[in-house]
C-alpha atoms as a PDB file:
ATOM      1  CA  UNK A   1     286.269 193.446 108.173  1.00  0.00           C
ATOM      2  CA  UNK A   2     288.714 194.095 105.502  1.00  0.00           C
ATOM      3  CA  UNK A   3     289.549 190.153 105.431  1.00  0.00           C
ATOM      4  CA  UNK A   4     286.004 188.808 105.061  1.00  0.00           C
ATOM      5  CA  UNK A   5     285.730 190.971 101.915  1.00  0.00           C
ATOM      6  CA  UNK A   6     287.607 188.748  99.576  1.00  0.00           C
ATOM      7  CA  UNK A   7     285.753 185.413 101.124  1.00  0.00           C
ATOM      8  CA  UNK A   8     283.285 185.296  98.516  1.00  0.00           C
ATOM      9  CA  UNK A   9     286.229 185.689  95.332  1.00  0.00           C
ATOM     10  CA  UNK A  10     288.372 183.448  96.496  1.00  0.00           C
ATOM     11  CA  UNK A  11     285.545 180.911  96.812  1.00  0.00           C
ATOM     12  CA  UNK A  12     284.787 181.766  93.099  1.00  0.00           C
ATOM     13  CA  UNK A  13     288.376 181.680  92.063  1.00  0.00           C
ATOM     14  CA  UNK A  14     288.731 178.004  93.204  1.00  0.00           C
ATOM     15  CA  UNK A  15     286.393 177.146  90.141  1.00  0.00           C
ATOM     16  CA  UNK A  16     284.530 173.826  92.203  1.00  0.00           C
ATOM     17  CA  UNK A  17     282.247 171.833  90.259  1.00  0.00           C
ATOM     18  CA  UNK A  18     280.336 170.634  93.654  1.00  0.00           C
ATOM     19  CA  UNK A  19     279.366 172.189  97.014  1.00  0.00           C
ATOM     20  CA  UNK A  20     277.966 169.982  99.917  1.00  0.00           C
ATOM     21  CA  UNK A  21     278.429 172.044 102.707  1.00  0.00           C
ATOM     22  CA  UNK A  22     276.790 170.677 105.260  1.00  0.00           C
ATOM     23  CA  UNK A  23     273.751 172.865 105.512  1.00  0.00           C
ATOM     24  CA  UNK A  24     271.067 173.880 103.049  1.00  0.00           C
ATOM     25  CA  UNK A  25     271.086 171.404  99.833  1.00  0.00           C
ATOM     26  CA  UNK A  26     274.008 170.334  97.293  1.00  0.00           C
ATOM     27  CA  UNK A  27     274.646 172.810  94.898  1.00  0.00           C
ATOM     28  CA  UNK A  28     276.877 172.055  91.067  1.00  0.00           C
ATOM     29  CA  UNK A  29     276.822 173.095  87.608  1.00  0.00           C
ATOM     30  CA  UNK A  30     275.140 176.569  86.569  1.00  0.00           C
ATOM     31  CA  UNK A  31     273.322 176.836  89.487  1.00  0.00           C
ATOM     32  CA  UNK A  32     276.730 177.194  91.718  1.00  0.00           C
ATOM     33  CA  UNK A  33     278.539 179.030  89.444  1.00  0.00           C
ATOM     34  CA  UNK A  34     276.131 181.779  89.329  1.00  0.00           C
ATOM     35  CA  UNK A  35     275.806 181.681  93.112  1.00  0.00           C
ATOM     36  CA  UNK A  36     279.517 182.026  93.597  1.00  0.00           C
ATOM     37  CA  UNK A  37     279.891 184.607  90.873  1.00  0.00           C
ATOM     38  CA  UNK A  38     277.114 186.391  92.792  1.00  0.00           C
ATOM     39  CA  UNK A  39     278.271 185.769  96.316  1.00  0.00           C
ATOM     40  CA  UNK A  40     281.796 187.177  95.263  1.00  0.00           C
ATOM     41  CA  UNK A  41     280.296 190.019  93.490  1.00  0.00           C
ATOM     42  CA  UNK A  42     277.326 191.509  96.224  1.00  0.00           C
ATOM     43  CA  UNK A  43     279.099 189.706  99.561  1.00  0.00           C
ATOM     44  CA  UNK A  44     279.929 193.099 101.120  1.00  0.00           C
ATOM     45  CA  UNK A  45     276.021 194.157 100.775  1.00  0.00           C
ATOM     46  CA  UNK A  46     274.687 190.632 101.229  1.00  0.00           C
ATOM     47  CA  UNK A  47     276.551 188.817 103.866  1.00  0.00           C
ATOM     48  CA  UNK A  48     278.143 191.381 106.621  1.00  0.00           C
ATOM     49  CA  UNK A  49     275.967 192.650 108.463  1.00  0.00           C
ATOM     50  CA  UNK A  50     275.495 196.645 108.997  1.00  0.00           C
ATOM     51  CA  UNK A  51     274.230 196.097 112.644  1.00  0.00           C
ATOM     52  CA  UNK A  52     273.788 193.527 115.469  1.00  0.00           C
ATOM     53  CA  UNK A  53     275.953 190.760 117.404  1.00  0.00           C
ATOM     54  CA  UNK A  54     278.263 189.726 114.897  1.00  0.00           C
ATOM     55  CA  UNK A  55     279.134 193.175 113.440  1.00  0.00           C
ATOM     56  CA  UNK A  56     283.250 194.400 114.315  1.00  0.00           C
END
């Protein structure tokens, strides 16, 4: 898993001013910068799994 740790920094470091990803709703401004700050920050607790289908 040690290369889906930095996933959520380096899509903080690239600084975007819009997301439209294709699911869920547009995000830009404060709103996604705090998200991405977050997601970069927690992504480890928030986003891999500790158990189930997709765990390695």
């Amino acid at each position: 898993m040690a290369g889906v740790a930095g996933i959520g920094k380096k899509l903080a470091a690239l600084k975007p001013s819009i997301a439209v990803t294709g699911h869920g709703r547009p995000m830009s401004g404060e709103e996604l910068t705090r998200g991405l700050e977050n997601l970069a920050r927690d992504f480890d607790r928030t986003e891999i799994p500790k158990e189930g289908r997709y765990v390695h």
